[in-house]
C-alpha atoms as a PDB file:
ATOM      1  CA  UNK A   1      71.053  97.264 109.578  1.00  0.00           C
ATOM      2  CA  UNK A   2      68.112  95.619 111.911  1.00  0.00           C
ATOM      3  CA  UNK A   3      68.600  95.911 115.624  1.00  0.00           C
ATOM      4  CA  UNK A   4      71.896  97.167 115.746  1.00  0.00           C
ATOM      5  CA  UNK A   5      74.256  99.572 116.869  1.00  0.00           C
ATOM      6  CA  UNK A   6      77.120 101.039 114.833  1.00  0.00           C
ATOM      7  CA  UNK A   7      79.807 103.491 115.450  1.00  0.00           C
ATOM      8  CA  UNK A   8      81.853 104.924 113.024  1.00  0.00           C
ATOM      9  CA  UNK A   9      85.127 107.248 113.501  1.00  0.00           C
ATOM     10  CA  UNK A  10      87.263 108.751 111.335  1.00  0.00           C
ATOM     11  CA  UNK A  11      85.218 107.110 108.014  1.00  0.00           C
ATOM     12  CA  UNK A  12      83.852 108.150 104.440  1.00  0.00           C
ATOM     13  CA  UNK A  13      80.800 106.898 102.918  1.00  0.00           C
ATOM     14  CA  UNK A  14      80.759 108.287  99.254  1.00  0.00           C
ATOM     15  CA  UNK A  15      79.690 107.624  95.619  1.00  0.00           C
ATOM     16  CA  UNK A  16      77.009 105.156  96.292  1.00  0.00           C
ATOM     17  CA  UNK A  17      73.713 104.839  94.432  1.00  0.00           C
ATOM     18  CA  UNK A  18      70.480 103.003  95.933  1.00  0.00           C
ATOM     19  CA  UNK A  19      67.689 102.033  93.352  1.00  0.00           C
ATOM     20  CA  UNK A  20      65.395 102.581  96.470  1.00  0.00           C
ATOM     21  CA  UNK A  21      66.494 104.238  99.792  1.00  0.00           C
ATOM     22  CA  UNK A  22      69.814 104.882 102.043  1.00  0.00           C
ATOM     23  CA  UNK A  23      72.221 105.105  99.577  1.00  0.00           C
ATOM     24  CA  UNK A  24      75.072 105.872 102.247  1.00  0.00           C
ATOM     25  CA  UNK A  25      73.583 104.245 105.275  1.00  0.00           C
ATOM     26  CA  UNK A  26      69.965 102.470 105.369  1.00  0.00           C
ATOM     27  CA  UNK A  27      69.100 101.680 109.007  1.00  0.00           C
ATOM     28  CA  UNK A  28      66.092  99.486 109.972  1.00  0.00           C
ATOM     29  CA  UNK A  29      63.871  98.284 113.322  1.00  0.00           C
ATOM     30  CA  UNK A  30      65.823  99.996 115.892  1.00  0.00           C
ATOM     31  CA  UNK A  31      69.347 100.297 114.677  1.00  0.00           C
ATOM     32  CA  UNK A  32      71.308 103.559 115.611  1.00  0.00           C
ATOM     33  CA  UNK A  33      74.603 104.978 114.405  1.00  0.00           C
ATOM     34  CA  UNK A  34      77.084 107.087 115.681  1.00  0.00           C
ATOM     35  CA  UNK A  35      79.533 108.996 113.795  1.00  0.00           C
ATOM     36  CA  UNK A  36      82.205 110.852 114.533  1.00  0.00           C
ATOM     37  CA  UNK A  37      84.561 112.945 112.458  1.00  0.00           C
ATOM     38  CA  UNK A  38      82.987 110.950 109.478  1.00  0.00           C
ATOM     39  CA  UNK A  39      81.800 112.045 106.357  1.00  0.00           C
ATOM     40  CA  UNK A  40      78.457 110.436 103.876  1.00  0.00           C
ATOM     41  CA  UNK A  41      78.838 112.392 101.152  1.00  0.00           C
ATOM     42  CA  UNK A  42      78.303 112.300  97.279  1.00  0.00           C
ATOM     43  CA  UNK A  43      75.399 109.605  97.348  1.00  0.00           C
ATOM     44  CA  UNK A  44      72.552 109.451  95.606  1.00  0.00           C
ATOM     45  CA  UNK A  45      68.657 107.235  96.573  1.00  0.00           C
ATOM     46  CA  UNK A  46      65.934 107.103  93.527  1.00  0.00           C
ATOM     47  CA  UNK A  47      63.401 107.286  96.830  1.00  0.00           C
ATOM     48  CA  UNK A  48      64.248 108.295 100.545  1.00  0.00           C
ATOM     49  CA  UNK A  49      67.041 109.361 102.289  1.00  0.00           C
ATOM     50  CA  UNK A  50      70.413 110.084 100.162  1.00  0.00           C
ATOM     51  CA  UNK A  51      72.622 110.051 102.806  1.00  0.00           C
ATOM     52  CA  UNK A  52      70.985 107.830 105.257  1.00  0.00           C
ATOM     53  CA  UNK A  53      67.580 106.086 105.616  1.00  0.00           C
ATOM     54  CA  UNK A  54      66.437 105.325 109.218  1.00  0.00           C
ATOM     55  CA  UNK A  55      63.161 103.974 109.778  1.00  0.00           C
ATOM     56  CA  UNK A  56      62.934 103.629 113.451  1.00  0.00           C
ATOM     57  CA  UNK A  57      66.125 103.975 114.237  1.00  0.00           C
ATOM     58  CA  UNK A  58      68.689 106.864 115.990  1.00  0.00           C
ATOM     59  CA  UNK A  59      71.393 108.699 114.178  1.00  0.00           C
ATOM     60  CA  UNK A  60      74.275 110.574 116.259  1.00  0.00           C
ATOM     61  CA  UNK A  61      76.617 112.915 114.234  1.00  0.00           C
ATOM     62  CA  UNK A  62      79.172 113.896 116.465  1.00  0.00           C
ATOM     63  CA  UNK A  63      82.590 115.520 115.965  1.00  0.00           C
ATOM     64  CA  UNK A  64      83.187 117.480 112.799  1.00  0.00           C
ATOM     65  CA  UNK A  65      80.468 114.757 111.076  1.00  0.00           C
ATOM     66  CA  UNK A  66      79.276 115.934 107.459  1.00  0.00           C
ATOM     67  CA  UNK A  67      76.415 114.368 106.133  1.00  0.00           C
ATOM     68  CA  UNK A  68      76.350 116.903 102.836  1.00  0.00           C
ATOM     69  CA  UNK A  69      76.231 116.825  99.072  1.00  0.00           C
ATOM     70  CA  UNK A  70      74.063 113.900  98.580  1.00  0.00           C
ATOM     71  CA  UNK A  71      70.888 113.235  96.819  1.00  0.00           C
ATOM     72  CA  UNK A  72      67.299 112.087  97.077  1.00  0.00           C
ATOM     73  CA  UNK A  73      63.673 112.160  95.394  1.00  0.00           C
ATOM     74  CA  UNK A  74      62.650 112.610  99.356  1.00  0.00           C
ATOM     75  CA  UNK A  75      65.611 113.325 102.049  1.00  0.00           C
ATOM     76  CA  UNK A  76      68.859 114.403 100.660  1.00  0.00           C
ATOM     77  CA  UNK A  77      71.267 114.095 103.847  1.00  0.00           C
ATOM     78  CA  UNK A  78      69.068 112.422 105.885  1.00  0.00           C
ATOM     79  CA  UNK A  79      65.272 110.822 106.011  1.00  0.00           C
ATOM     80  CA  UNK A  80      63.587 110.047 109.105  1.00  0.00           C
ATOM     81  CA  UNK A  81      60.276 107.658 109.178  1.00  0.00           C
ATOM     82  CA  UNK A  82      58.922 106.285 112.376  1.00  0.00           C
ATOM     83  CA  UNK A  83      57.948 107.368 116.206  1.00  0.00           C
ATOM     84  CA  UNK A  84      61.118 106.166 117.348  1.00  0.00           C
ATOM     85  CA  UNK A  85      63.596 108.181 114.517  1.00  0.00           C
ATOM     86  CA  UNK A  86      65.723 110.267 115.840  1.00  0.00           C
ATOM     87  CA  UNK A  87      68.728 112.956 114.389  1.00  0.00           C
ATOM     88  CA  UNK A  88      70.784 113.963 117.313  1.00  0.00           C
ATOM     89  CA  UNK A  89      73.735 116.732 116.296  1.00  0.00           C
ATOM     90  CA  UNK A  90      76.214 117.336 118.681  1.00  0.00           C
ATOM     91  CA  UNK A  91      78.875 118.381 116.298  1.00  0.00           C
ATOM     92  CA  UNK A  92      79.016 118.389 112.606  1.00  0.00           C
ATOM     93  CA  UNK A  93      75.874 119.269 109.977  1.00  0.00           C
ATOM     94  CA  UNK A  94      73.485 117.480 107.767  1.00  0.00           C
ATOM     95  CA  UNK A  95      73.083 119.177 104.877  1.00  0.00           C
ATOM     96  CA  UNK A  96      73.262 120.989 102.551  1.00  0.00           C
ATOM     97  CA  UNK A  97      72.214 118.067  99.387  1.00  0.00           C
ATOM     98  CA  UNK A  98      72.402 118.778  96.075  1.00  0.00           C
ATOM     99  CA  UNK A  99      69.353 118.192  93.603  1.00  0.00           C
ATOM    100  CA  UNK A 100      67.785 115.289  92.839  1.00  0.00           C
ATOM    101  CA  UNK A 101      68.640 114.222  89.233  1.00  0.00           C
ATOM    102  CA  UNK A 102      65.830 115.301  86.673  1.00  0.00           C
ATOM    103  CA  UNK A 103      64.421 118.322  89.503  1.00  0.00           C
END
């Protein structure tokens, strides 16, 4: 996503693989996401950011959000990179992942 503004309710994001980064979610040049009673679980990135990759961007978990059980070299849940990143929690968790393959 680049420059926009997503909001998800009541959704699963699971079993995904990225070669590369955001396997669940990847989020780019000021996106942001909100989620609410959603769940990104069960992914895996070779690089950054299992769950969800946001470079420059703003993720809201909200609800009974899980962002758990998924996998990166850098990042499980979720990987931040930028001034302008932001995690904001107001219900739900990130985390726990599981191991990175081959770690």
């Amino acid at each position: 996503m680049d420059k926009s503004e997503v909001n998800l309710t009541d959704c699963v994001i699971s079993g995904n693989h990225a070669g590369r980064d955001g396997s669940g979610v990847y989020m780019v040049s000021g996106s942001s996401i909100t989620l609410k009673n959603s769940n990104i679980t069960d992914n895996e990135a070779d690089n950054w950011g299992g769950g969800i990759f946001a470079w420059e961007s703003v993720v809201t978990l909200g609800g009974d959000s899980q962002v758990t059980r998924n996998a990166a070299l850098h990042g499980g849940a979720v990987y931040l990179l930028g001034e302008k990143a932001r995690l904001d929690i107001t219900g739900g968790q990130a985390g726990p992942s599981k191991p990175y393959p081959g770690y």
